[in-house]
N, C-alpha and C. Protein backbone atom coordinates (compact mmCIF):
# COMPACT_ATOMS: atom_id res chain seq x y z
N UNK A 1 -41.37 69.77 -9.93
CA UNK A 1 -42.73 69.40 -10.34
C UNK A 1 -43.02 67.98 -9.91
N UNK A 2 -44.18 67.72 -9.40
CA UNK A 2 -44.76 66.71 -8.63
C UNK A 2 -45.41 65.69 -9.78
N UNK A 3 -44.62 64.08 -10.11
CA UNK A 3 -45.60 63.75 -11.06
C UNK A 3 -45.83 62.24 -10.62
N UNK A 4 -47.23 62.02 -10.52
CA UNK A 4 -47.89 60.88 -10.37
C UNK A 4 -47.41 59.90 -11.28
N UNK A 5 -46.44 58.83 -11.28
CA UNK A 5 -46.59 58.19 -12.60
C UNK A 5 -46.36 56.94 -12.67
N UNK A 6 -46.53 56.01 -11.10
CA UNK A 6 -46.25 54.54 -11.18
C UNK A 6 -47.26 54.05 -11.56
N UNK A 7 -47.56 53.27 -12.25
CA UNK A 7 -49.10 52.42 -12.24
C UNK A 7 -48.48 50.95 -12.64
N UNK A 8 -49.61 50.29 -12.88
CA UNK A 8 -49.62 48.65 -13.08
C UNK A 8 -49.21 48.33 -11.40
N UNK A 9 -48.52 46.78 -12.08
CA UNK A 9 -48.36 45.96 -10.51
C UNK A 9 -46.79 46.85 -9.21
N UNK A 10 -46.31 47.25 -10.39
CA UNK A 10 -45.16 47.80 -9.83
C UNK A 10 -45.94 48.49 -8.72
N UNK A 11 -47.02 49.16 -8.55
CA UNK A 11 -47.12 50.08 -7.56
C UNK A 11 -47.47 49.05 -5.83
N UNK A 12 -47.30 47.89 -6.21
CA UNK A 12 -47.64 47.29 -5.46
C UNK A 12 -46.21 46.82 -4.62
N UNK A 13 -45.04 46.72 -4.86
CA UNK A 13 -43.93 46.42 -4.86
C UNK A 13 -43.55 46.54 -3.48
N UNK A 14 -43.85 47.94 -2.48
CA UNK A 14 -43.18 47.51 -1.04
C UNK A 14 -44.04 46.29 -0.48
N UNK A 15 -45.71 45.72 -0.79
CA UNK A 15 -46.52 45.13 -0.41
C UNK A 15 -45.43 43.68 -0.79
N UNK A 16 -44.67 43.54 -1.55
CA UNK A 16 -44.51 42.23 -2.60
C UNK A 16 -43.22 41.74 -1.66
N UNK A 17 -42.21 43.26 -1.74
CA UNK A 17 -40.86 42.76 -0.99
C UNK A 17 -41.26 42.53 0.54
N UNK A 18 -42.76 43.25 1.32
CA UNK A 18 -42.94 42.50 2.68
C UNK A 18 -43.30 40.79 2.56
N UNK A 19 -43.77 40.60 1.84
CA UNK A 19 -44.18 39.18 1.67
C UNK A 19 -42.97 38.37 1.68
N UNK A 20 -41.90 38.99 1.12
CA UNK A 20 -40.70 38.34 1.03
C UNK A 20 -39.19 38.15 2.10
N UNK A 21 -40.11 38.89 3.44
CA UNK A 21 -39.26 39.40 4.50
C UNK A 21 -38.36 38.09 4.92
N UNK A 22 -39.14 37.08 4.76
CA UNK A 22 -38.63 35.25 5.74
C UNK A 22 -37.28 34.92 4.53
N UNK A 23 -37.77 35.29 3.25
CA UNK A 23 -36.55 34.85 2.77
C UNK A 23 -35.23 35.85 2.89
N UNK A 24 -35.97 37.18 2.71
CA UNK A 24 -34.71 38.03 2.56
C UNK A 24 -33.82 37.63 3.91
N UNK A 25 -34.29 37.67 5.03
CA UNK A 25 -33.74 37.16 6.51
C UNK A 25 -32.93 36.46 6.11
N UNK A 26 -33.25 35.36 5.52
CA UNK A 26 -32.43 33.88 5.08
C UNK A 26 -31.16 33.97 4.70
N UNK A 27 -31.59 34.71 3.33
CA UNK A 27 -30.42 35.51 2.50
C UNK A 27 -29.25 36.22 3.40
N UNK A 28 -29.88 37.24 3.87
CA UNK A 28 -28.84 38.56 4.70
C UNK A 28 -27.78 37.19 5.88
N UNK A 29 -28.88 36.49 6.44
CA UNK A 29 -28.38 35.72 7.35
C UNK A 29 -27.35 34.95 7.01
N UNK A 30 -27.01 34.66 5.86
CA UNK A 30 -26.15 33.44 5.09
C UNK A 30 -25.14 34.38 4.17
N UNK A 31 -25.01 35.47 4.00
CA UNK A 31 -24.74 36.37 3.14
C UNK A 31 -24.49 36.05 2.35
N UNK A 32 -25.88 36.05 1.29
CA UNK A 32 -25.71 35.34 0.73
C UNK A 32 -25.85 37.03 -0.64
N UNK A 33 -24.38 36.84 -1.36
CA UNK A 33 -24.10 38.26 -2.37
C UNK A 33 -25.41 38.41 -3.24
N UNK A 34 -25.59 39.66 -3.69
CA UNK A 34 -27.14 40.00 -4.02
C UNK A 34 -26.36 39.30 -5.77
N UNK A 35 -25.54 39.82 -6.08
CA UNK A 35 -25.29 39.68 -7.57
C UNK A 35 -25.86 37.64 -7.87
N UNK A 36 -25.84 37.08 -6.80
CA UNK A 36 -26.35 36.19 -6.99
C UNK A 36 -28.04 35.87 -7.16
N UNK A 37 -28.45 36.37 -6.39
CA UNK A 37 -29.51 36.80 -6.26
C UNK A 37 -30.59 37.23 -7.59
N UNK A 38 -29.37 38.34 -8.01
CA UNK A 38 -29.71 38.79 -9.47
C UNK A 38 -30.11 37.61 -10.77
N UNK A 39 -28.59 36.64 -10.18
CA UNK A 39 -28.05 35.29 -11.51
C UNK A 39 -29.44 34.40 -11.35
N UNK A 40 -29.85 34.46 -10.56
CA UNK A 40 -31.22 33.00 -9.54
C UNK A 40 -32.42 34.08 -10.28
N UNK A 41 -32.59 35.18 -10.74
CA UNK A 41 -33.57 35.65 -11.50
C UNK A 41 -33.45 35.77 -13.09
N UNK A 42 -32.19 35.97 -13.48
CA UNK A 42 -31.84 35.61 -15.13
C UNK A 42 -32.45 33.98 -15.26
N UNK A 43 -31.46 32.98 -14.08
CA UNK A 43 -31.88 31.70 -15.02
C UNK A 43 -33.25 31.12 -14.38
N UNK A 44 -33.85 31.94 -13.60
CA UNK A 44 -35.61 31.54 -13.59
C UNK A 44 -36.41 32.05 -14.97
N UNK A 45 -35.69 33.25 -15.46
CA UNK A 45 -35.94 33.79 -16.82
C UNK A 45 -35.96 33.27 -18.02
N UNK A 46 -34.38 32.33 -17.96
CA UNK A 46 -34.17 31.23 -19.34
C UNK A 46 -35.07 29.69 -18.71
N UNK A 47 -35.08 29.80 -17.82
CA UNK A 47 -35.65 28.67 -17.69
C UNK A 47 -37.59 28.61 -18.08
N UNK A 48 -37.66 29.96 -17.98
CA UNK A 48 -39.21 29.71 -18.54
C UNK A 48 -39.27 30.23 -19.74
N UNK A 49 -37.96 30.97 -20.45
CA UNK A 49 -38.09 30.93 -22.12
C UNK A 49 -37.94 29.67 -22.59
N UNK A 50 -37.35 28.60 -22.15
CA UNK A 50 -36.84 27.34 -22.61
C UNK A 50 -38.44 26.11 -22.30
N UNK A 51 -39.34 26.96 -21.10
CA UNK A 51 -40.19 26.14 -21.05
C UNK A 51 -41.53 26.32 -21.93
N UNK A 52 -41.60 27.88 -22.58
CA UNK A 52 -42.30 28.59 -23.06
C UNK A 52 -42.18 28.10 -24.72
N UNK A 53 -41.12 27.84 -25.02
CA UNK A 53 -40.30 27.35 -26.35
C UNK A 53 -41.25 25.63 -26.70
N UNK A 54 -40.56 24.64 -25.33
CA UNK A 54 -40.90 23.77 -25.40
C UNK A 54 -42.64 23.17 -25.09
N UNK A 55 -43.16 24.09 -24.83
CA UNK A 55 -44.79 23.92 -24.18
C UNK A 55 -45.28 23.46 -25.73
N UNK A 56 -44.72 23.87 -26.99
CA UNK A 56 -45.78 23.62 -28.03
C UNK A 56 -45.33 21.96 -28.45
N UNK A 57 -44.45 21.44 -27.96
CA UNK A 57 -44.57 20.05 -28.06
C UNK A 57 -44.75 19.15 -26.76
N UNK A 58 -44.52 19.88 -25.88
CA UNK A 58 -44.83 19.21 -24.59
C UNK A 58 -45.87 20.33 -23.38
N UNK A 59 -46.84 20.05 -24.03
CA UNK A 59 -48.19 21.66 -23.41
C UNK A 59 -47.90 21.47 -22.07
N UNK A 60 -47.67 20.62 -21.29
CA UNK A 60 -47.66 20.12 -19.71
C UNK A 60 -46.78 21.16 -18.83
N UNK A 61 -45.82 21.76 -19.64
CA UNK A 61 -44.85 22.61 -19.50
C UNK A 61 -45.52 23.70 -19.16
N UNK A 62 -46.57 23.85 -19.64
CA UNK A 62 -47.29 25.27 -19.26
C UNK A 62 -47.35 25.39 -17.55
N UNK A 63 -47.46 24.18 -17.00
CA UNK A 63 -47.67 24.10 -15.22
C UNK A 63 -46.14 24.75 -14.97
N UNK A 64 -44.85 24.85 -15.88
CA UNK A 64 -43.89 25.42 -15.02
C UNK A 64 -43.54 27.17 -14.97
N UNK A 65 -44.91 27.58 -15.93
CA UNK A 65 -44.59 29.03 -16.07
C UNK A 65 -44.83 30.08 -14.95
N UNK A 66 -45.89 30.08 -13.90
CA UNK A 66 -46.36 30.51 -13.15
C UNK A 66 -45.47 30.43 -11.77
N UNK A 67 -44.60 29.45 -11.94
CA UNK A 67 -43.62 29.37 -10.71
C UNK A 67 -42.21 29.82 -11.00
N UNK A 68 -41.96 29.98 -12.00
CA UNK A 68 -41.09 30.31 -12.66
C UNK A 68 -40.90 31.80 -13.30
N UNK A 69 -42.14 32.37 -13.55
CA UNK A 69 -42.24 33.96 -13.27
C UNK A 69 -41.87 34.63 -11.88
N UNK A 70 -42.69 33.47 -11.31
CA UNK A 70 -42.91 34.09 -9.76
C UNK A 70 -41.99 34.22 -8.86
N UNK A 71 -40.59 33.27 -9.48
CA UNK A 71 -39.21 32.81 -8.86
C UNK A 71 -38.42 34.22 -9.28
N UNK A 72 -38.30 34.61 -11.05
CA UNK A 72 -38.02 35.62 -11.18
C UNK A 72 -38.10 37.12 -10.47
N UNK A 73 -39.45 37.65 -10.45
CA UNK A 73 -39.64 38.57 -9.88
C UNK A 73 -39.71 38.61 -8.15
N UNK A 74 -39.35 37.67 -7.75
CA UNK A 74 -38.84 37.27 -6.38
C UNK A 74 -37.64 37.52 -6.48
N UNK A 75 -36.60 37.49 -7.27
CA UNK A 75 -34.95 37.48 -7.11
C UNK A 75 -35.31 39.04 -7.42
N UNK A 76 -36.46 39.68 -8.61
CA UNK A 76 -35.50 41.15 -8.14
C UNK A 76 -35.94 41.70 -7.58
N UNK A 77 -36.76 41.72 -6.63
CA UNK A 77 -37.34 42.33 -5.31
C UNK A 77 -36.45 42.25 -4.16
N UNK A 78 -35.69 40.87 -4.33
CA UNK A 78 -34.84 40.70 -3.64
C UNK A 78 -33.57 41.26 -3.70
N UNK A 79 -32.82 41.38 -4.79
CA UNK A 79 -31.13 41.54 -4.82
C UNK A 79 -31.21 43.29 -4.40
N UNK A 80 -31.72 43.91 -4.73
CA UNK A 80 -31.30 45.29 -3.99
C UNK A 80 -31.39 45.24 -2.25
N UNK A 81 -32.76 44.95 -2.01
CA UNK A 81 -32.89 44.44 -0.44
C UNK A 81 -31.89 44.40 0.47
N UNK A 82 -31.30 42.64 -0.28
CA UNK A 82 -30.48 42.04 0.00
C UNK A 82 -28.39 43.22 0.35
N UNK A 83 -28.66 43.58 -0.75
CA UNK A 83 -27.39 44.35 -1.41
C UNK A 83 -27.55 45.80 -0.32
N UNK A 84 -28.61 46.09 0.39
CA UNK A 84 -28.57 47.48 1.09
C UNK A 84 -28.43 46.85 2.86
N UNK A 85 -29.29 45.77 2.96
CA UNK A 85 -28.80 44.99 4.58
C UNK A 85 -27.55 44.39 4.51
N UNK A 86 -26.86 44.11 3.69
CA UNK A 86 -25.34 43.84 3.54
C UNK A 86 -24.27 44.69 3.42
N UNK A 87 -25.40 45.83 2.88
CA UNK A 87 -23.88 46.50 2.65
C UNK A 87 -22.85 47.30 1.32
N UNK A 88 -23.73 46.13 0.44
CA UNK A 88 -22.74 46.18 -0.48
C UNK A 88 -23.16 46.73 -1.89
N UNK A 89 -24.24 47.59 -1.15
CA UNK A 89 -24.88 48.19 -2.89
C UNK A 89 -23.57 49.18 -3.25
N UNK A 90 -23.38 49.25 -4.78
CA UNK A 90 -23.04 49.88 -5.56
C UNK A 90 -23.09 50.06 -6.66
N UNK A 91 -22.82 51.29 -7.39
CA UNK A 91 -23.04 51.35 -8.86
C UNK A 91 -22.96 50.27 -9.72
N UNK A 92 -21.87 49.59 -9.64
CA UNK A 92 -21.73 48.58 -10.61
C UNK A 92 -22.81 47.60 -10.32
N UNK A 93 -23.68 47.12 -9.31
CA UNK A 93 -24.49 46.35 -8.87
C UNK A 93 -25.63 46.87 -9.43
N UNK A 94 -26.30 47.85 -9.39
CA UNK A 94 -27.30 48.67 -10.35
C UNK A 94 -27.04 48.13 -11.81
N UNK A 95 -25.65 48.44 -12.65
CA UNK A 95 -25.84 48.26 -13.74
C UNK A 95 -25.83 46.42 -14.59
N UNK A 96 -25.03 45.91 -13.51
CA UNK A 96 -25.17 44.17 -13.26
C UNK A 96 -27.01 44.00 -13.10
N UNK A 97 -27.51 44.25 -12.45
CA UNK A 97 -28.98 44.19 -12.56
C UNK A 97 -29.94 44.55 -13.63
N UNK A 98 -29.25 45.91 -13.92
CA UNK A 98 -30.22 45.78 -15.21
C UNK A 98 -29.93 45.27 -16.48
N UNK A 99 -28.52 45.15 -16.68
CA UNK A 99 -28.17 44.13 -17.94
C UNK A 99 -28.79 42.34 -17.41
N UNK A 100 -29.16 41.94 -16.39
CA UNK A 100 -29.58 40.96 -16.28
C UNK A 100 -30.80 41.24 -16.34
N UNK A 101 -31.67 42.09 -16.06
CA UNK A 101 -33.00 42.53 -16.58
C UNK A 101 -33.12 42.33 -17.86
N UNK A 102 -32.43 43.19 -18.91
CA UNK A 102 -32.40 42.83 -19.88
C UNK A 102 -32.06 41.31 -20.73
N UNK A 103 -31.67 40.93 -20.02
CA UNK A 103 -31.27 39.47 -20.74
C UNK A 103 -32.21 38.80 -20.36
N UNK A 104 -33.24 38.64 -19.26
CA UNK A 104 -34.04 38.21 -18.37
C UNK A 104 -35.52 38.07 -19.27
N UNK A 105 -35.37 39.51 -20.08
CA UNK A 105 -37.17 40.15 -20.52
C UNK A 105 -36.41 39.11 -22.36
N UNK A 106 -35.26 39.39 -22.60
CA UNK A 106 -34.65 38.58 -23.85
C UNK A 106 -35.10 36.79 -23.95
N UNK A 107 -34.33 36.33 -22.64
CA UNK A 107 -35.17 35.08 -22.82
C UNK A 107 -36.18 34.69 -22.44
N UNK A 108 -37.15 35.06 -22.30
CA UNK A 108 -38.65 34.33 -21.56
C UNK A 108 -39.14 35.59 -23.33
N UNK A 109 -38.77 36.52 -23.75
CA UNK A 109 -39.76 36.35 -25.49
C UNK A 109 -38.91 35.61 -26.37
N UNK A 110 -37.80 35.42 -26.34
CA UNK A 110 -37.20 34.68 -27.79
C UNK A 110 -37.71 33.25 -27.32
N UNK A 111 -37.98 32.27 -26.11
CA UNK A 111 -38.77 31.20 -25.85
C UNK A 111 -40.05 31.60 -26.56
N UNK A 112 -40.74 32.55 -26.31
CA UNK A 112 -42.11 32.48 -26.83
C UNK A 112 -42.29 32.48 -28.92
N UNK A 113 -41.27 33.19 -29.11
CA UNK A 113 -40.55 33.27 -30.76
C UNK A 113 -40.20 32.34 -30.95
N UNK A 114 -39.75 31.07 -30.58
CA UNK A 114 -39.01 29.54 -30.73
C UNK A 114 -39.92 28.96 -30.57
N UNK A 115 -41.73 28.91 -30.07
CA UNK A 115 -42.42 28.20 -30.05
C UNK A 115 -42.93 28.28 -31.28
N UNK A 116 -43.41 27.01 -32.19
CA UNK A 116 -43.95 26.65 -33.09
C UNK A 116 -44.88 26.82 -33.59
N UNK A 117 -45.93 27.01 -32.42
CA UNK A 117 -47.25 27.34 -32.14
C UNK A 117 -47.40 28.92 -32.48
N UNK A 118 -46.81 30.11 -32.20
CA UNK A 118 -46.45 30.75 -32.06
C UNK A 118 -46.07 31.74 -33.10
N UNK A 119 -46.94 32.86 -33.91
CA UNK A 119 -46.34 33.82 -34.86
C UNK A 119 -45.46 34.57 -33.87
N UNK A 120 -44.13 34.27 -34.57
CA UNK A 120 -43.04 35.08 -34.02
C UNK A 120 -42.86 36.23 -34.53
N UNK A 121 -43.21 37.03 -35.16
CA UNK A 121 -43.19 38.48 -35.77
C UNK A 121 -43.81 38.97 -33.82
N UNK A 122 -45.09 38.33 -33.43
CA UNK A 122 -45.61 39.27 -32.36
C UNK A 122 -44.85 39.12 -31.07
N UNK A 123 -44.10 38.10 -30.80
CA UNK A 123 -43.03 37.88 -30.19
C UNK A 123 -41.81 38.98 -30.44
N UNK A 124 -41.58 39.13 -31.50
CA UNK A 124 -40.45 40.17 -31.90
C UNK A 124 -40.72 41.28 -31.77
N UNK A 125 -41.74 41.83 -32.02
CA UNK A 125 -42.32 43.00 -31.66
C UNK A 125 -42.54 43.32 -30.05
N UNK A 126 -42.82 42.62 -29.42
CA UNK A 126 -43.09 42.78 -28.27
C UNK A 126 -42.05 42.78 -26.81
N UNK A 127 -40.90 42.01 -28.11
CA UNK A 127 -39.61 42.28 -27.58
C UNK A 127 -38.67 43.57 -27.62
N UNK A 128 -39.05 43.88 -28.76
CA UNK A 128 -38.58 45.20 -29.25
C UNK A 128 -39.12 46.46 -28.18
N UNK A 129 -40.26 46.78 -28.66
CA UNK A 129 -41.32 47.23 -27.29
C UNK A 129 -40.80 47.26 -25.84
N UNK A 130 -40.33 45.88 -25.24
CA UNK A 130 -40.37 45.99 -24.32
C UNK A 130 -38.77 46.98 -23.75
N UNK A 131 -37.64 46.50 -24.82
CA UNK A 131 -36.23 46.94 -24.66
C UNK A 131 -36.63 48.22 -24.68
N UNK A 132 -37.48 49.13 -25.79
CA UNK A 132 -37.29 50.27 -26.10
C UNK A 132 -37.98 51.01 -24.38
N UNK A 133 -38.80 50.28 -23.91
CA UNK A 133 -39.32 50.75 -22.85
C UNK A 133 -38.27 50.88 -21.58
N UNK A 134 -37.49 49.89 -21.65
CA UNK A 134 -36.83 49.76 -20.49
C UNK A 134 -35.81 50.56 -20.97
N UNK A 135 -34.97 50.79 -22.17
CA UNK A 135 -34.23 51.98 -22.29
C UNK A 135 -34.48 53.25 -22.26
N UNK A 136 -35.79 53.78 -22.23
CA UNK A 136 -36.51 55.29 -22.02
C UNK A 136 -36.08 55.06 -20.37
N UNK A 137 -36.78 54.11 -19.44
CA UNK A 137 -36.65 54.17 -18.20
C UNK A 137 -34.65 54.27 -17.80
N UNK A 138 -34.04 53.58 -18.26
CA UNK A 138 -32.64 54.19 -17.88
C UNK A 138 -31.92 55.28 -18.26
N UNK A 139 -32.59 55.92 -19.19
CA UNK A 139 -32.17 56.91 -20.37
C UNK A 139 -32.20 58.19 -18.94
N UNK A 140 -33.79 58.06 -18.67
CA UNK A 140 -34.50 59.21 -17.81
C UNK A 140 -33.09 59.28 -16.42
N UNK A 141 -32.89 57.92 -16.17
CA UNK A 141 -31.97 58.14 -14.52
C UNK A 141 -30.45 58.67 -15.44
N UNK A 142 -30.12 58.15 -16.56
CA UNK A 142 -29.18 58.59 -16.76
C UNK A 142 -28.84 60.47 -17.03
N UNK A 143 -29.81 60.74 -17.30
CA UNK A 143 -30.40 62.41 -17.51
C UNK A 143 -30.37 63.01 -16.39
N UNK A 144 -30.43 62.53 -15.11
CA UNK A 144 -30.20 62.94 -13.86
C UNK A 144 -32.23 62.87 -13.42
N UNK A 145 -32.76 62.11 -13.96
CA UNK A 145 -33.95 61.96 -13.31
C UNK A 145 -34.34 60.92 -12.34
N UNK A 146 -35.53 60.42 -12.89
CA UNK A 146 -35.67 59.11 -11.75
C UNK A 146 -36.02 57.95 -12.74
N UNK A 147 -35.15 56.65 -12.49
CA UNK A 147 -35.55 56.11 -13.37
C UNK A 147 -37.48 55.24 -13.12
N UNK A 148 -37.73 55.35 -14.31
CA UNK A 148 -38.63 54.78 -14.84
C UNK A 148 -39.34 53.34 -14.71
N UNK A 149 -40.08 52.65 -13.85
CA UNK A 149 -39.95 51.28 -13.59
C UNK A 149 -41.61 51.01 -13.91
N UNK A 150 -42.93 52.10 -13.91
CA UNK A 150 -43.80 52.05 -13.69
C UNK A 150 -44.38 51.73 -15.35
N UNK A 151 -46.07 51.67 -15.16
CA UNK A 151 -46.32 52.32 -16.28
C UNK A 151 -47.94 50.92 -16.56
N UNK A 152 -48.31 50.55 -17.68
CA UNK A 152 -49.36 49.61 -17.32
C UNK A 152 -48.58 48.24 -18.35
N UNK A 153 -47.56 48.12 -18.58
CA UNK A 153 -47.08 46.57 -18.80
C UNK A 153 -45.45 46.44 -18.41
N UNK A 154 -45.30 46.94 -17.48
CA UNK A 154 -44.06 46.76 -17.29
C UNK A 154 -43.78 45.08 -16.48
N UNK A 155 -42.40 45.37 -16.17
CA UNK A 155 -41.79 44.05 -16.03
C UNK A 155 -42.29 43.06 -15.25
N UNK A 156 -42.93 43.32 -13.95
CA UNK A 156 -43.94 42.49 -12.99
C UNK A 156 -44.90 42.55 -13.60
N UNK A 157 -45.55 43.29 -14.61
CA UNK A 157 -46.94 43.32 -14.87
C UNK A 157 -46.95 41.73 -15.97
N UNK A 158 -46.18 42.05 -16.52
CA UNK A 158 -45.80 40.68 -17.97
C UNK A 158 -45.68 39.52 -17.31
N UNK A 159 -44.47 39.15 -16.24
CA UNK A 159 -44.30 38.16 -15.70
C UNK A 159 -45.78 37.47 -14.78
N UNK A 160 -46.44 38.45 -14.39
CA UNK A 160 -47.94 38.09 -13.49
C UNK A 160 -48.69 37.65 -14.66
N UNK A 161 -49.22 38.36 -15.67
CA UNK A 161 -50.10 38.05 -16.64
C UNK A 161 -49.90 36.86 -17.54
N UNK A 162 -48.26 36.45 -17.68
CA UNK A 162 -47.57 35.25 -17.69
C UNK A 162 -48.35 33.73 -16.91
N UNK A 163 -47.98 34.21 -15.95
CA UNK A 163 -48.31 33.26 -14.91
C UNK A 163 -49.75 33.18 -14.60
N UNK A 164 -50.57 34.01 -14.91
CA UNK A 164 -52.19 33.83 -15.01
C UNK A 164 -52.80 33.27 -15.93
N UNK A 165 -51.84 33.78 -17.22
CA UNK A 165 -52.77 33.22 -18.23
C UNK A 165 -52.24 31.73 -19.12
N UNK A 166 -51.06 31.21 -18.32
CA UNK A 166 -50.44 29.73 -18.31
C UNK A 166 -51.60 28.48 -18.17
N UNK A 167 -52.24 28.91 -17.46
CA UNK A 167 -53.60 27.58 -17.75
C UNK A 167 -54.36 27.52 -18.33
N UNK A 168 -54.51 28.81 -19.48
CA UNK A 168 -55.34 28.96 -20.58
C UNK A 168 -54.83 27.56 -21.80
N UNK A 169 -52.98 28.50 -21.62
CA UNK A 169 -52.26 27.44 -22.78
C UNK A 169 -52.47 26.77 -22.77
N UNK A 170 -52.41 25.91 -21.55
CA UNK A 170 -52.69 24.10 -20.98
C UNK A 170 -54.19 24.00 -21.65
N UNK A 171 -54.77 24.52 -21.55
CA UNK A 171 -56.29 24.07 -22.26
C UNK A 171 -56.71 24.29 -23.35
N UNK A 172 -55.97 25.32 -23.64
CA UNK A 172 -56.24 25.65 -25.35
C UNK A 172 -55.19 25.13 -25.90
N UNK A 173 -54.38 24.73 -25.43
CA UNK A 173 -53.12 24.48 -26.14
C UNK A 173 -51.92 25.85 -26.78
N UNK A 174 -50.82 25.52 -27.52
CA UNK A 174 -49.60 26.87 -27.17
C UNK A 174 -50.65 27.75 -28.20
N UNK A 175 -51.05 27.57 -29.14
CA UNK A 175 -51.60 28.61 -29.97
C UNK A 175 -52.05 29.68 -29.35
N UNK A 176 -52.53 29.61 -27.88
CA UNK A 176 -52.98 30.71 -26.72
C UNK A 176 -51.99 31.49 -26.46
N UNK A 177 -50.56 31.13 -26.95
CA UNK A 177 -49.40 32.37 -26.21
C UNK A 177 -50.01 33.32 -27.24
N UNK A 178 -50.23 33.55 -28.64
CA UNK A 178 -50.40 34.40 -29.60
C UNK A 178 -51.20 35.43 -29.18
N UNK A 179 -52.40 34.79 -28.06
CA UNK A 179 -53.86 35.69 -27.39
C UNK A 179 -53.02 36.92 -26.72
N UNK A 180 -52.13 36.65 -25.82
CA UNK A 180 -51.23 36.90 -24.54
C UNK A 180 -50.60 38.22 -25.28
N UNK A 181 -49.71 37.93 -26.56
CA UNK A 181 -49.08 38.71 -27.42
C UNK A 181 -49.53 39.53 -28.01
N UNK A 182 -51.23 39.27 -28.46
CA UNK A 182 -51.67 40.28 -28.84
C UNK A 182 -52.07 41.35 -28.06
N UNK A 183 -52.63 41.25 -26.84
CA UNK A 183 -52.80 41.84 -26.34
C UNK A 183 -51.22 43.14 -24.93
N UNK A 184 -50.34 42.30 -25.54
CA UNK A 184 -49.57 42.79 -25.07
C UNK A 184 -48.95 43.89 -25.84
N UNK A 185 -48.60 43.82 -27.22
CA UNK A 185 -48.62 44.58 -28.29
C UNK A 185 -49.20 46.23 -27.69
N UNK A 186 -50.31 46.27 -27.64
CA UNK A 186 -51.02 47.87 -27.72
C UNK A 186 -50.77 48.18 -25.89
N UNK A 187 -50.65 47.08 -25.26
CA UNK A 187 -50.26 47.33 -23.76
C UNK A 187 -48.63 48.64 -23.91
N UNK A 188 -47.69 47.43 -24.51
CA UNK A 188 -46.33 47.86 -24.31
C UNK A 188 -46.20 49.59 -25.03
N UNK A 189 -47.35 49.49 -26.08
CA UNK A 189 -47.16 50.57 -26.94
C UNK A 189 -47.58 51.91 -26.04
N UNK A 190 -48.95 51.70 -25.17
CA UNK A 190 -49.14 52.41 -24.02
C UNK A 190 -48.24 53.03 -22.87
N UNK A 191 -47.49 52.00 -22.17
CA UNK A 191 -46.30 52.09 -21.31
C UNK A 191 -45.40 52.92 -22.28
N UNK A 192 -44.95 52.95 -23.31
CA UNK A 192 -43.98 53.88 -23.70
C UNK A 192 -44.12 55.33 -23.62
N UNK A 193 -45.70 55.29 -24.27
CA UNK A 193 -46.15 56.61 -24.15
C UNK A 193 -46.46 57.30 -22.73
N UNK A 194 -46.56 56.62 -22.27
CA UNK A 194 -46.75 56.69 -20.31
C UNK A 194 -45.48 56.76 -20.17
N UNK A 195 -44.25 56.40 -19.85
CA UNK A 195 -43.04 56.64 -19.85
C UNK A 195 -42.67 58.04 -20.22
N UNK A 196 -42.57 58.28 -21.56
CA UNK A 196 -42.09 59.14 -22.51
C UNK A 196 -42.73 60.46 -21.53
N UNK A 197 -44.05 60.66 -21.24
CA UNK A 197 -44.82 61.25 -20.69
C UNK A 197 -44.18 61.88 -19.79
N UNK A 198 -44.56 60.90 -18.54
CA UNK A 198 -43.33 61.19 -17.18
C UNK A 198 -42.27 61.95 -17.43
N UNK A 199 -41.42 61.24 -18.11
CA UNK A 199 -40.24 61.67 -18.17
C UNK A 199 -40.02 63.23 -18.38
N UNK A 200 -41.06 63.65 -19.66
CA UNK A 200 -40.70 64.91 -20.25
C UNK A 200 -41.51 65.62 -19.10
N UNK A 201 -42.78 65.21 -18.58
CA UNK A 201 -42.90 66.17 -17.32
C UNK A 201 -41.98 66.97 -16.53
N UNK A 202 -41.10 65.80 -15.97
CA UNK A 202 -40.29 65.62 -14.60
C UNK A 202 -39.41 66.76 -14.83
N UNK A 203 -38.98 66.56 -16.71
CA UNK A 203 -37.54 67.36 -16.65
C UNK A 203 -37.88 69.10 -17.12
N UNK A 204 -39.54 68.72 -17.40
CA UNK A 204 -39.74 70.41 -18.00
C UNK A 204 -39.96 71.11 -16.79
């Protein structure tokens, strides 16, 4: 059975990794190991939970979120790429990636939960949300399907909307991450059900 089911930015993704052809070159050229690749997208991850944390006493910080998303979802466009012109994809490299996924989507919300500014209940929630989403999507490949990457807030979609709506903070100040959260809330709750969806299609 035939099922339509990428949506959000993800569907944009071979467009994203061509943009990224000059570096991947760089990379392959230097061989340079994807699992690194992977590590250069975790700590672009802590590095904008740590800047996301600190923006409510130092708002200026908000200028480092947008480059710092953008660094992220650049490393994982990259490390498979990288890992298939080298050579060296394997299972264990899949599951190294997505436990750094996961730790990745962990610190850039527990930064937003550590901000002051910041009701952390919607932070927690939205963290929760997001794990439960990304475990339906590995659940499905582990079932012998396809895993799950699409949907309307998934992982590029957060990190972009991140990085767009970073100059709001700067002007409204951090109390604006809360705007971001709320609206991410009934997003993530959507994507599950979009997920869940797919999935049970694919396998009925």
């Amino acid at each position: 059975m035939t099922v339509k089911h990428f949506g959000g930015i993800y569907s944009i993704k071979p467009w994203w990794q061509h943009q990224l052809g000059g570096i991947e070159e760089w990379l392959v050229v230097r061989r340079v190991h994807p699992d690194l690749v992977t590590l250069t997208g975790v700590g672009c991850a802590g590095l904008l939970g740590a800047v996301l944390a600190g923006s409510a006493i130092w708002p200026l910080l908000a200028l480092a979120v947008a480059p710092l998303a953008i660094g992220r979802l650049a490393a994982n466009a990259l490390d498979g790429l990288v890992a298939r012109r080298l050579g060296v994809a394997r299972p264990w490299g899949e599951v190294f990636n997505e436990f750094g996924d996961r730790l990745a989507d962990a610190a850039v919300l527990l930064g937003l939960a550590l901000n002051s500014a910041v009701f952390s209940p919607l932070a927690w929630g939205v963290l929760v949300l997001t794990l439960l989403n990304s475990y339906l999507g590995t659940v499905a490949r582990a079932a012998g399907g396809r895993r799950q990457f699409g949907g309307l807030l998934a992982k590029a979609d957060r990190m972009i909307y991140l990085a767009v709506f970073s100059p709001l903070a700067l002007i409204f100040g951090p109390i604006a991450w809360n705007w971001i959260l709320l609206a991410f809330l009934p997003a993530m709750l959507i994507t599950l059900w979009q997920r869940y969806r797919w999935i049970y299609a694919e396998f009925k």
